[in-house]
N, C-alpha and C. Protein backbone atom coordinates (compact mmCIF):
# COMPACT_ATOMS: atom_id res chain seq x y z
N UNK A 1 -3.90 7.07 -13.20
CA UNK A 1 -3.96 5.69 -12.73
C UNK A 1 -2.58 5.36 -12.16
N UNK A 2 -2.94 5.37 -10.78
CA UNK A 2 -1.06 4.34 -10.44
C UNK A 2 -1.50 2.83 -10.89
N UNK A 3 -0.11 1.88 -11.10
CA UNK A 3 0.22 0.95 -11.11
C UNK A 3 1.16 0.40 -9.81
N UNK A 4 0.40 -0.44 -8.86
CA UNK A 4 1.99 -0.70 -7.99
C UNK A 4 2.68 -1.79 -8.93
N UNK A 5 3.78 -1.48 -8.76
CA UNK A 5 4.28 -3.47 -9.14
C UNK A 5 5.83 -3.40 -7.99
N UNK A 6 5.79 -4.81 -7.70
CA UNK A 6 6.38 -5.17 -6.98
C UNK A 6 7.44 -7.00 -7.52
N UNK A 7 8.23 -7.09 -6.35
CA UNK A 7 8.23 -8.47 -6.74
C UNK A 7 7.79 -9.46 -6.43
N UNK A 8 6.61 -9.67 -6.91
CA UNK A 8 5.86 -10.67 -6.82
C UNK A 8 4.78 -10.46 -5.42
N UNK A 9 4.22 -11.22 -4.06
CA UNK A 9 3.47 -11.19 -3.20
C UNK A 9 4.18 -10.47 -2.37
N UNK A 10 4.42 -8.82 -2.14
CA UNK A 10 5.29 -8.32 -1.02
C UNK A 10 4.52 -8.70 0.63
N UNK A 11 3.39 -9.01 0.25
CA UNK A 11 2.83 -9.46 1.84
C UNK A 11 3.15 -11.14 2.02
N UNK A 12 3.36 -11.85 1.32
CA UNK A 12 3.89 -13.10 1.50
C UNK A 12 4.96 -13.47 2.50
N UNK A 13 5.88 -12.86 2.36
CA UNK A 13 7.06 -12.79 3.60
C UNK A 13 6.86 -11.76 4.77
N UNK A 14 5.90 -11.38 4.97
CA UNK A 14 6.02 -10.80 6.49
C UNK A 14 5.11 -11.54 7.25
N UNK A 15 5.63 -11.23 8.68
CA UNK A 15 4.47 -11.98 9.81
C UNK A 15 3.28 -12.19 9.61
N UNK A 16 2.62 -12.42 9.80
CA UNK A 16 1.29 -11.82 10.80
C UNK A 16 1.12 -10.53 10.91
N UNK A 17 1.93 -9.88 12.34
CA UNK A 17 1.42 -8.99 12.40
C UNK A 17 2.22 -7.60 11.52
N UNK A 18 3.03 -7.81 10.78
CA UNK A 18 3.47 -7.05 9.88
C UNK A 18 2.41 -6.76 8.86
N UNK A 19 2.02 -8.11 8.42
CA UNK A 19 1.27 -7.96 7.12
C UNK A 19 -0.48 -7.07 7.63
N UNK A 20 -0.36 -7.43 9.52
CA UNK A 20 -1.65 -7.18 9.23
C UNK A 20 -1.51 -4.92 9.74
N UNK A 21 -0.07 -4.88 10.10
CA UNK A 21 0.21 -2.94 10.40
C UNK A 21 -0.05 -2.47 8.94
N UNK A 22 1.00 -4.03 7.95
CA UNK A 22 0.70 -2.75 6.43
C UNK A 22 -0.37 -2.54 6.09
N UNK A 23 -1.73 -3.12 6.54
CA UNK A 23 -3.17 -3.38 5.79
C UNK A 23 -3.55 -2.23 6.60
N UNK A 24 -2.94 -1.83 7.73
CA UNK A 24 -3.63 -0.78 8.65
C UNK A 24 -3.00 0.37 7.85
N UNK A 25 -1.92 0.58 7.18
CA UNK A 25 -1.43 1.76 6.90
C UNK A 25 -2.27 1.88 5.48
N UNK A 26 -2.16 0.89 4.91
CA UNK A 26 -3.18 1.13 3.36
C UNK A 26 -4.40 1.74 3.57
N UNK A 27 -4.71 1.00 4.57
CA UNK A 27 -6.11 1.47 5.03
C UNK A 27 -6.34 2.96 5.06
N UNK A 28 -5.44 3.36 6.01
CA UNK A 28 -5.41 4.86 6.15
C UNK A 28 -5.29 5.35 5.15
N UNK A 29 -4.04 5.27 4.47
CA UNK A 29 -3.83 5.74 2.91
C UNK A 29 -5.05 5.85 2.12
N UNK A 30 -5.61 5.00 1.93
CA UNK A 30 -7.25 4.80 1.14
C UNK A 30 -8.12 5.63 2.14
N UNK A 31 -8.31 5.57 3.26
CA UNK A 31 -9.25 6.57 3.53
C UNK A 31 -8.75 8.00 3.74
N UNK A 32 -7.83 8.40 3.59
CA UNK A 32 -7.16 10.15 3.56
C UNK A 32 -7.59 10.16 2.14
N UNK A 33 -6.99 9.35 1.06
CA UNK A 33 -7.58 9.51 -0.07
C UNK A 33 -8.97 9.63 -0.68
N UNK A 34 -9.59 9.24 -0.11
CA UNK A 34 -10.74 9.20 -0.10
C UNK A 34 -11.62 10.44 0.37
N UNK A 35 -11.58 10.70 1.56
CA UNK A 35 -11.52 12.32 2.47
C UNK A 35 -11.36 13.42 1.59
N UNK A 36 -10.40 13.40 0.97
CA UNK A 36 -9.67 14.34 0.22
C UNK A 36 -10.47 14.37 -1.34
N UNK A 37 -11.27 13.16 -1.53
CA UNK A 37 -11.59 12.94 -3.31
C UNK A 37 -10.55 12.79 -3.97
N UNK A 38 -10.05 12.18 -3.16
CA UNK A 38 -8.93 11.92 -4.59
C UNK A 38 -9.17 10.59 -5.26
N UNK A 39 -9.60 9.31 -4.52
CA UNK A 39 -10.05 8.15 -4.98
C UNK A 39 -11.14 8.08 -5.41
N UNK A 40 -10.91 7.13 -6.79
CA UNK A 40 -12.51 6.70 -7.16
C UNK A 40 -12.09 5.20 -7.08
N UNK A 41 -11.21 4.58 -7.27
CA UNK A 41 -10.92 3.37 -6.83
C UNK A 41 -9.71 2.56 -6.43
N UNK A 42 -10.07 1.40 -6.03
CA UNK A 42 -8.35 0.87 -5.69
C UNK A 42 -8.47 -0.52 -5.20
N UNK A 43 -7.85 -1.83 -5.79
CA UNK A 43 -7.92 -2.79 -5.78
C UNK A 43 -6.65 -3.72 -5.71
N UNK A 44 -6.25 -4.52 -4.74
CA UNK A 44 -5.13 -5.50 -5.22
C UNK A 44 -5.56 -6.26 -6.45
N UNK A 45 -4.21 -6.95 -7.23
CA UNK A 45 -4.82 -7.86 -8.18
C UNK A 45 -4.04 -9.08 -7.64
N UNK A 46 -4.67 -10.38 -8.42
CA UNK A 46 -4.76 -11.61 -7.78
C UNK A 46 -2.89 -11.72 -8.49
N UNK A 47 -1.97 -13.17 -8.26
CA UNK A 47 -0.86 -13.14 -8.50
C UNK A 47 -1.12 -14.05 -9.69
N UNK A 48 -1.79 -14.80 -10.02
CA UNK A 48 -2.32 -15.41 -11.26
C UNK A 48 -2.97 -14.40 -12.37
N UNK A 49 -2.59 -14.95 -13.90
CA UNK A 49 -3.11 -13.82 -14.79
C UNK A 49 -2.32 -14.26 -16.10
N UNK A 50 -2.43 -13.77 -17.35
CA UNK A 50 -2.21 -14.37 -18.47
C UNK A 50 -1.36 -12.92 -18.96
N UNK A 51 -0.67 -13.12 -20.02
CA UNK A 51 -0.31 -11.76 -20.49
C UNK A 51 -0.52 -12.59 -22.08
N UNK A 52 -1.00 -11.70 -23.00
CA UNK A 52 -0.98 -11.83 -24.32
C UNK A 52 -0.25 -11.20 -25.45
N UNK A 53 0.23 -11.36 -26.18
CA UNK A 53 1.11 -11.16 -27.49
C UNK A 53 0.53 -11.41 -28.64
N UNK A 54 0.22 -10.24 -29.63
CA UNK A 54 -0.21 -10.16 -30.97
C UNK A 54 0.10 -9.63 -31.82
N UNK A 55 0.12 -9.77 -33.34
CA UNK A 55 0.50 -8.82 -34.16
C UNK A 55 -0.20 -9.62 -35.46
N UNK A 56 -0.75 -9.03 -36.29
CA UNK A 56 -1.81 -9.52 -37.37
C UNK A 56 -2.62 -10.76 -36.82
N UNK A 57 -3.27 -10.79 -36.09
CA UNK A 57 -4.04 -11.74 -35.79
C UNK A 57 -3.65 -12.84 -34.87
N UNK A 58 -2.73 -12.96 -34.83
CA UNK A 58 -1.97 -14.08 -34.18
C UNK A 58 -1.71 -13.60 -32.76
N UNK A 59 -2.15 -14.64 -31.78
CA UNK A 59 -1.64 -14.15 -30.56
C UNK A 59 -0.69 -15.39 -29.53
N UNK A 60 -0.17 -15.48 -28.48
CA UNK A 60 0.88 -15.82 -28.02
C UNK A 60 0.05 -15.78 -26.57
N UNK A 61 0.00 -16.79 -25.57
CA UNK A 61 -0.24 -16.17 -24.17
C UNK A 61 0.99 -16.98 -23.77
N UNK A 62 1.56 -16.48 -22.48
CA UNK A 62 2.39 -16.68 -21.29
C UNK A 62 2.81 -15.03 -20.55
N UNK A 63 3.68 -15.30 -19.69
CA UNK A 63 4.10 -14.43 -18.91
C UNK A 63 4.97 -13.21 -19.42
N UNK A 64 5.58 -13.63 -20.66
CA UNK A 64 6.16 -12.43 -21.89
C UNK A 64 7.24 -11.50 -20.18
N UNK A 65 7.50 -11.55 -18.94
CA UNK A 65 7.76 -10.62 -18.30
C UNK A 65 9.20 -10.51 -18.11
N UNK A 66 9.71 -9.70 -18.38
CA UNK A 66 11.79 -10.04 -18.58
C UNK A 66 11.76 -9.76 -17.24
N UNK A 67 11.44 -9.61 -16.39
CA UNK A 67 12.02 -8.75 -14.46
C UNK A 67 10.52 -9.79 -13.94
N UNK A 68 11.45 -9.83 -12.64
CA UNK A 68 10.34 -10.21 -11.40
C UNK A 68 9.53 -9.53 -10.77
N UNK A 69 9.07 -8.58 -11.17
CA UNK A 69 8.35 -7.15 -11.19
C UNK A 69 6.80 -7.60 -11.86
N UNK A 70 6.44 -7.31 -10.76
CA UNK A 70 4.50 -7.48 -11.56
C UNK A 70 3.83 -6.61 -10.77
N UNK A 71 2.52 -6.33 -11.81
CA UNK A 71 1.73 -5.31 -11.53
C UNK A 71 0.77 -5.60 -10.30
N UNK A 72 0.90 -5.62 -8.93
CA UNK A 72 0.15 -6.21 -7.94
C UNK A 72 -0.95 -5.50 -7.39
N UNK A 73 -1.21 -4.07 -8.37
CA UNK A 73 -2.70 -3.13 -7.65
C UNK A 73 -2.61 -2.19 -8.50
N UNK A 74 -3.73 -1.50 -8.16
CA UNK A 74 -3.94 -0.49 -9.08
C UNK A 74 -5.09 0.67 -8.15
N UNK A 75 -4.41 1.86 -8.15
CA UNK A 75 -5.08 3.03 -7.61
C UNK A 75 -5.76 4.01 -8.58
N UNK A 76 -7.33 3.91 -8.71
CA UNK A 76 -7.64 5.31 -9.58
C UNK A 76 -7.48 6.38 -9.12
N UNK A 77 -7.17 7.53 -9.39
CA UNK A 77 -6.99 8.52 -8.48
C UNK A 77 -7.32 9.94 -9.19
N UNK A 78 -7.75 10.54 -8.76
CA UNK A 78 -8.16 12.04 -9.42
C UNK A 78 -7.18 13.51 -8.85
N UNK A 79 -5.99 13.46 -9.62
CA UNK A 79 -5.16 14.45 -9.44
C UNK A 79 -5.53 15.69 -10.15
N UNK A 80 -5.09 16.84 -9.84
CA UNK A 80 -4.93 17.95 -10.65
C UNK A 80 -3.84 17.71 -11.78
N UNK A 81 -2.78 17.14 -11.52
CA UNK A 81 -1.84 17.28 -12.68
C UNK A 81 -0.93 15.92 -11.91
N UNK A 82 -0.01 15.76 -12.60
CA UNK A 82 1.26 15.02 -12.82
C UNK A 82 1.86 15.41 -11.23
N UNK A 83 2.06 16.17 -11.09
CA UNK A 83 2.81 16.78 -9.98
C UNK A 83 2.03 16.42 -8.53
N UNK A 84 0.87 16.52 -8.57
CA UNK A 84 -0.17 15.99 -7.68
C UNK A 84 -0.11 14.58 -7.71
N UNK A 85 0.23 13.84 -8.54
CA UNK A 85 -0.29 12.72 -8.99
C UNK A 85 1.05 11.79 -7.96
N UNK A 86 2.16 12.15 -8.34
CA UNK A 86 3.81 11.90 -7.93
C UNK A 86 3.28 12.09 -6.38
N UNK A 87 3.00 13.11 -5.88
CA UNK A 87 2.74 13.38 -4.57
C UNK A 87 1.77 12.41 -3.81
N UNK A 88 0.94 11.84 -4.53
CA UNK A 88 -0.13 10.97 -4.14
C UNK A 88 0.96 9.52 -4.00
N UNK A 89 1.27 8.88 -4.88
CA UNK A 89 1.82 7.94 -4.94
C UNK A 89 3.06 7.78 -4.08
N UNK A 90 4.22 8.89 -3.86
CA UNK A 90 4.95 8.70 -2.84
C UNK A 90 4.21 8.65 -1.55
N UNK A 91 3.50 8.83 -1.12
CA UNK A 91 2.92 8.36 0.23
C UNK A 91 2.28 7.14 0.27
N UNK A 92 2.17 6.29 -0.81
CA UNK A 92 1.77 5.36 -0.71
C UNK A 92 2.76 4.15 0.25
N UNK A 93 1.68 3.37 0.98
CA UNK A 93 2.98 2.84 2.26
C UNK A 93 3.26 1.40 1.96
N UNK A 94 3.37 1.09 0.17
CA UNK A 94 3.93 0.11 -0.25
C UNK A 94 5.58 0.09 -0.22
N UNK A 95 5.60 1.67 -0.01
CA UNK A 95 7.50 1.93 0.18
C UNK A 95 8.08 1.61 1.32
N UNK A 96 7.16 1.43 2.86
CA UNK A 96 7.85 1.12 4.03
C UNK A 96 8.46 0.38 4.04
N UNK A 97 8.15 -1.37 3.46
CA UNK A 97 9.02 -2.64 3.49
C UNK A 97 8.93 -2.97 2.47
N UNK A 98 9.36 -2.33 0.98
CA UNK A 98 9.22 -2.92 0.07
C UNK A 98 10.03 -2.36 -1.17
N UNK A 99 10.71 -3.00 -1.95
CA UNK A 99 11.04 -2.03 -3.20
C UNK A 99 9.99 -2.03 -3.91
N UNK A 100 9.55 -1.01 -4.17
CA UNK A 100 8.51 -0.79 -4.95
C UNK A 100 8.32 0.34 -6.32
N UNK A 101 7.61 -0.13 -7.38
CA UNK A 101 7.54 0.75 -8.06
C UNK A 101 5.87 1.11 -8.37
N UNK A 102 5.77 2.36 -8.67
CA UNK A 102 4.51 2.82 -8.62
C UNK A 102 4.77 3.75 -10.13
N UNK A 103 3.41 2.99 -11.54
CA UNK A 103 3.59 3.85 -12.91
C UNK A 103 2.45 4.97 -12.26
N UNK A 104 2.97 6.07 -12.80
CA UNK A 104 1.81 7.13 -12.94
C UNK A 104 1.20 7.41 -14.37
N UNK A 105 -0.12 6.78 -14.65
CA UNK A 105 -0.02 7.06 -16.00
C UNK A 105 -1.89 7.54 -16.09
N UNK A 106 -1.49 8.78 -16.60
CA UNK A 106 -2.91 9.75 -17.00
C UNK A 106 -3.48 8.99 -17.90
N UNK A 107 -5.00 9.05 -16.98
CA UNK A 107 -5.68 8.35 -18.28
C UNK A 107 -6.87 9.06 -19.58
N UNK A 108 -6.44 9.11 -20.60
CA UNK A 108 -6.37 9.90 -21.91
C UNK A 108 -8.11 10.02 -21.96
N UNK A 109 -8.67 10.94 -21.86
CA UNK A 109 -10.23 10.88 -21.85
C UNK A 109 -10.78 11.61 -23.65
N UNK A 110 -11.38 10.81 -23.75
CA UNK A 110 -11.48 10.41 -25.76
C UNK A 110 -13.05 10.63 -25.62
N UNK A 111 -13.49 11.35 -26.75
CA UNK A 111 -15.00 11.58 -26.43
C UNK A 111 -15.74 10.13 -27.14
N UNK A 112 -17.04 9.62 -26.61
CA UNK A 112 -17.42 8.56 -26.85
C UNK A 112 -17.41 7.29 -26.23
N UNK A 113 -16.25 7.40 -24.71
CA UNK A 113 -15.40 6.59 -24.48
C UNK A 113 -15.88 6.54 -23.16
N UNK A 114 -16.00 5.60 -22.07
CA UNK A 114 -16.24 6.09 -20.86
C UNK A 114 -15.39 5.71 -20.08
C-alpha cells in the first residue's frame, strides 16, 4: 500500500492548467499501472477527516498531527517485493511540483482476513 502525504491540498496552488497537466500525468501513471497489473486500486482522499486517540476505552478525536503533512491518497499496488514497490512509487508524478512523501507499507495477509 503507498500512502501519499503531502502538505495539505498540493493541487490547491497551481493554475488551471497546471493542476489540470498533473491530472494528465496521474492519469498515465494509473494507467501504465494498471497495463502492467500492478494496480488494484487508487483514490485521492477528501482534506476533511477525524483522527482518533485511545487507550482502555477512552477515546480523544481531533487532528493529534505534529507536521503539516497529511495523508492525501492512497495507491493499492501489487509488487513483487519492497524493491518493486520503491520503484513503483518513485515514478509517481506527485514528485514533479511537490515535496512529497510516499509510505510503502506491505500489507500483512492473516488467514481469515480479507
Amino acid at each position: 500500500m503507498l500512502f501519499i502525504k503531502t502538505n495539505g491540498d498540493h493541487l490547491q496552488g497551481l493554475s488551471p492548467e497546471k493542476q489540470q497537466a498533473h491530472v494528465q500525468k496521474i492519469g498515465k501513471y494509473i494507467g501504465d499501472l494498471m497495463e502492467a497489473g500492478k494496480l488494484k486500486g487508487a483514490q485521492p482522499l477528501e482534506m476533511k477527516g477525524k483522527t482518533i486517540h485511545g487507550k482502555d476505552g477512552a477515546f480523544k478525536d481531533g487532528p493529534f498531527n505534529e507536521s503539516k503533512e497529511v495523508i492525501v491518497g492512497y495507491f493499492h499496488i501489487l509488487a513483487e517485493n519492497l524493491d518493486e514497490a520503491i520503484k513503483i512509487a518513485k515514478a509517481n508524478p506527485v514528485f514533479d511540483n511537490e515535496e512529497a512523501t510516499i509510505e510503502i507499507r506491505p500489507i500483512k495477509q492473516m488467514d481469515g482476513i480479507n
